[in-house]
N, C-alpha and C. Protein backbone atom coordinates (compact mmCIF):
# COMPACT_ATOMS: atom_id res chain seq x y z
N UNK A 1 17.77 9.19 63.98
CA UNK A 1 16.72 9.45 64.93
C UNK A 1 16.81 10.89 65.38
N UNK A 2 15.85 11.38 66.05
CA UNK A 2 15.89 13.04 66.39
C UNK A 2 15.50 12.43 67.36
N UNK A 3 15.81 13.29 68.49
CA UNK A 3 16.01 13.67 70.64
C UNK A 3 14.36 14.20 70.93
N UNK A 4 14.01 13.75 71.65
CA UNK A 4 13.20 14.00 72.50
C UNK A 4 13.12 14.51 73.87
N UNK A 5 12.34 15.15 74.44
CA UNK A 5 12.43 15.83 76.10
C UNK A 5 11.79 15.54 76.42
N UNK A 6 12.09 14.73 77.36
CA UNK A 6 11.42 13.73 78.04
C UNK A 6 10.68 15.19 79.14
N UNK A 7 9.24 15.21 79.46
CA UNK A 7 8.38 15.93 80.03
C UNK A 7 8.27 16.40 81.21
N UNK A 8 8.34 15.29 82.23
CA UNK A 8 8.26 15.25 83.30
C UNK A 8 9.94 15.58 83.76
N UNK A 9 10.93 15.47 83.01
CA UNK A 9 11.80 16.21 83.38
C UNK A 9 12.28 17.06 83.03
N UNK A 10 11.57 17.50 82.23
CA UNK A 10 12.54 19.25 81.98
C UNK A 10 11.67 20.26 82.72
N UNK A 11 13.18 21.20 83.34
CA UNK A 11 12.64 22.42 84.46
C UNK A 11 12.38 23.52 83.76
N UNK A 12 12.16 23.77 82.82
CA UNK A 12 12.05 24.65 82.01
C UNK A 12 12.84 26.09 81.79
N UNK A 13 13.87 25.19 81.88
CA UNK A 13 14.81 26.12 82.16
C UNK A 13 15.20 27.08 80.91
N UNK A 14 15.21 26.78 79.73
CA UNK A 14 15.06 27.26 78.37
C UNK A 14 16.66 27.64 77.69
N UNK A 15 17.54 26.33 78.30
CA UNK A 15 18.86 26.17 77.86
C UNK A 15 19.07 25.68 76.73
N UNK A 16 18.56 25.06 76.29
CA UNK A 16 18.11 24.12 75.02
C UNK A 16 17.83 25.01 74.00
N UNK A 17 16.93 25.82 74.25
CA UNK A 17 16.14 25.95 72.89
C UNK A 17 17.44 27.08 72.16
N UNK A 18 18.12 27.77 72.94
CA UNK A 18 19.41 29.05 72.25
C UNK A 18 19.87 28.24 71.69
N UNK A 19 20.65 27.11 72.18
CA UNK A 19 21.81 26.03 71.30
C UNK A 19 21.42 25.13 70.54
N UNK A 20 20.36 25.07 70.08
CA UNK A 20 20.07 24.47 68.58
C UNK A 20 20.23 25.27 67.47
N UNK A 21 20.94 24.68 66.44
CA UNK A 21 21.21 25.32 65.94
C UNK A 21 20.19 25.35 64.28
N UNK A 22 18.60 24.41 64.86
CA UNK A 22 18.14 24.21 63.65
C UNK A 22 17.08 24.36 64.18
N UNK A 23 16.50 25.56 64.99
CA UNK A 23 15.42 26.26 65.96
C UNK A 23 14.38 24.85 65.84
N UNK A 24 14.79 24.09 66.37
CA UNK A 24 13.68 23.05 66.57
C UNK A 24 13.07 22.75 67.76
N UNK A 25 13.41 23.59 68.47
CA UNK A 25 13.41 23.48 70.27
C UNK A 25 12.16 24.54 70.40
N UNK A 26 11.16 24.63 71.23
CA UNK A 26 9.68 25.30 71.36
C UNK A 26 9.48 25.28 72.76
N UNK A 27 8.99 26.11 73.25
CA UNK A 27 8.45 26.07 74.36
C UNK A 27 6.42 25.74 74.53
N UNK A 28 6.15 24.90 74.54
CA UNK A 28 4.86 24.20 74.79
C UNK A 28 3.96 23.81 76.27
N UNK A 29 3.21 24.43 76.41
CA UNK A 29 2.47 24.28 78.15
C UNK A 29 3.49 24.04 78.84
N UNK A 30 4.37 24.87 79.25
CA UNK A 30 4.91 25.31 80.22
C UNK A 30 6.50 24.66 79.90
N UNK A 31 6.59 23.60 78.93
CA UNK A 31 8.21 22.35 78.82
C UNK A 31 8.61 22.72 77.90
N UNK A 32 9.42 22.16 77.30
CA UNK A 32 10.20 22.53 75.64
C UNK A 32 9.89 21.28 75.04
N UNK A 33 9.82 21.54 73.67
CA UNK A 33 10.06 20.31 72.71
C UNK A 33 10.71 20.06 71.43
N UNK A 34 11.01 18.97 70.77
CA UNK A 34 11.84 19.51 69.90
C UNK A 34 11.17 18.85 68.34
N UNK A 35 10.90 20.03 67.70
CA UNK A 35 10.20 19.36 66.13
C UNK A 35 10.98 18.39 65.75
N UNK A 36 10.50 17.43 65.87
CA UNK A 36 11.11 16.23 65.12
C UNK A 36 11.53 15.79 63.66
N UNK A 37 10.49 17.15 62.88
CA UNK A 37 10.85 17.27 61.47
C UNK A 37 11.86 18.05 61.14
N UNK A 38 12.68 19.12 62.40
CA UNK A 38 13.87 19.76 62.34
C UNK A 38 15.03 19.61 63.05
N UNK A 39 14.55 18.61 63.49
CA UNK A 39 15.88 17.80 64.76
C UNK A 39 16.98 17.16 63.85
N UNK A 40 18.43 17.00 63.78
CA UNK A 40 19.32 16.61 62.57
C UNK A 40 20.23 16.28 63.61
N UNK A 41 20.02 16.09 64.77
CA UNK A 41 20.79 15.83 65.92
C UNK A 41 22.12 16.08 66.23
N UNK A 42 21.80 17.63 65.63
CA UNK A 42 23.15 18.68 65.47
C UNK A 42 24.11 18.03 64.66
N UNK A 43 23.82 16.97 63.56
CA UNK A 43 24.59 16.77 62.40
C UNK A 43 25.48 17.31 61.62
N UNK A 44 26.66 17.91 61.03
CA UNK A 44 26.68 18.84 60.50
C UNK A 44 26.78 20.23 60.61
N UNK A 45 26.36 20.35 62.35
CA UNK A 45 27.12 21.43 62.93
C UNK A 45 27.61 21.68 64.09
N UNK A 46 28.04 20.24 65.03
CA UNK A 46 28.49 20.09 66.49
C UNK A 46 28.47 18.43 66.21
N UNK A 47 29.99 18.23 67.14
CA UNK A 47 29.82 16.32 66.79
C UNK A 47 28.87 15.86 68.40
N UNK A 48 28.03 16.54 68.98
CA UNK A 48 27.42 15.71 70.09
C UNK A 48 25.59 16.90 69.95
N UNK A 49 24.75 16.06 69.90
CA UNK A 49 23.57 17.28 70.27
C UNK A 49 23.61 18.19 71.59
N UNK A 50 23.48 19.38 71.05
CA UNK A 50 23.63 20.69 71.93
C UNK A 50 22.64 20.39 73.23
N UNK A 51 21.54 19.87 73.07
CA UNK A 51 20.28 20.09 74.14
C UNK A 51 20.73 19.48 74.86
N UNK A 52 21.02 17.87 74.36
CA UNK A 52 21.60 17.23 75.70
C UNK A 52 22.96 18.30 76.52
N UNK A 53 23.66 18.28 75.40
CA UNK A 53 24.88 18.95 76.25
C UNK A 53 24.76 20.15 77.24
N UNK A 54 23.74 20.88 77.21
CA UNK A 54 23.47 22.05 78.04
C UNK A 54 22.61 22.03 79.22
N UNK A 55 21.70 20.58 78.66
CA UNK A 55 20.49 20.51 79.42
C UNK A 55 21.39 20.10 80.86
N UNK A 56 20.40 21.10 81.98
CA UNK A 56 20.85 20.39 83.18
C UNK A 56 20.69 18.99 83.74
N UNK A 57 19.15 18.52 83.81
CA UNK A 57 18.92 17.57 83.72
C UNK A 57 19.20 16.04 83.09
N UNK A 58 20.45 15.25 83.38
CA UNK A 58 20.47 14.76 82.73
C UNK A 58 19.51 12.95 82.33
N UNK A 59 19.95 13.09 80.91
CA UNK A 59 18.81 12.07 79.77
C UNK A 59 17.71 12.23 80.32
N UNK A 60 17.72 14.14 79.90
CA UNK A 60 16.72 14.75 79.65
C UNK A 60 15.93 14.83 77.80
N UNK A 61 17.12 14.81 77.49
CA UNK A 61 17.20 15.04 75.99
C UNK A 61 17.83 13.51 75.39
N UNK A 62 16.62 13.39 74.59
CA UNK A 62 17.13 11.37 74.52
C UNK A 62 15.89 11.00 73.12
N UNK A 63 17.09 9.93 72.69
CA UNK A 63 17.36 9.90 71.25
C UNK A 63 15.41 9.33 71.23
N UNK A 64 14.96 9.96 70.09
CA UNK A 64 13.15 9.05 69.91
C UNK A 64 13.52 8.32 68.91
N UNK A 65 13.30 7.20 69.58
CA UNK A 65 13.01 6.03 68.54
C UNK A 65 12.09 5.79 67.57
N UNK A 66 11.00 6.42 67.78
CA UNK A 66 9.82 6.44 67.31
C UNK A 66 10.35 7.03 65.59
N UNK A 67 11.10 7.76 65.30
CA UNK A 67 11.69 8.60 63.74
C UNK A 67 13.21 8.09 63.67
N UNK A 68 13.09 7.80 62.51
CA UNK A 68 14.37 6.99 61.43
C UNK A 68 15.20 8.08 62.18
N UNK A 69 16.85 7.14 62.36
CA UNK A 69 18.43 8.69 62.10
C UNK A 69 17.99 9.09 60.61
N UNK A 70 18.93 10.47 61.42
CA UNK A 70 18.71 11.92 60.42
C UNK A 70 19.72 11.55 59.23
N UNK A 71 19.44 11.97 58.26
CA UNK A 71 20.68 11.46 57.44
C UNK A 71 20.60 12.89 56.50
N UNK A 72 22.26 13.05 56.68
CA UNK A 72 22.29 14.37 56.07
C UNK A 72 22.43 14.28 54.16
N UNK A 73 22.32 15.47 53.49
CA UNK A 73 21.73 15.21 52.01
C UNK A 73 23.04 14.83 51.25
N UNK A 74 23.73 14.14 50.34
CA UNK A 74 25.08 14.22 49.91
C UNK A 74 24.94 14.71 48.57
């Protein structure tokens, strides 16, 4: 699955979007979001996702169910 930001709570603080490390993080009418086609939920290069970890707000940054886990290529 790839993370979502939840809307109504992010302050836009723009902590998130530096610590991805797979620029999937955007700033959009005024919030951040995170491309869901580049979200890998820091797989492969941190064992916890960065957004959550920085974001102040917390389960701000929370897993979307809505898209399959990321599965990395072997």
């Amino acid at each position: 699955m790839t993370l979502k930001i939840v809307a109504s709570q992010c302050t836009s603080c723009s902590a998130c979007e530096a610590e991805c490390p797979n620029v999937a993080i955007s700033e959009k009418n005024g919030t951040f979001v995170i491309n869901p086609k580049k979200c890998t939920e820091c797989i492969g290069h941190f064992d916890a996702p960065q957004c959550a970890a920085v974001c102040p707000v917390d389960d701000t940054c929370i897993i979307d169910n809505a898209y399959p886990r990321y599965q990395p290529a072997q």
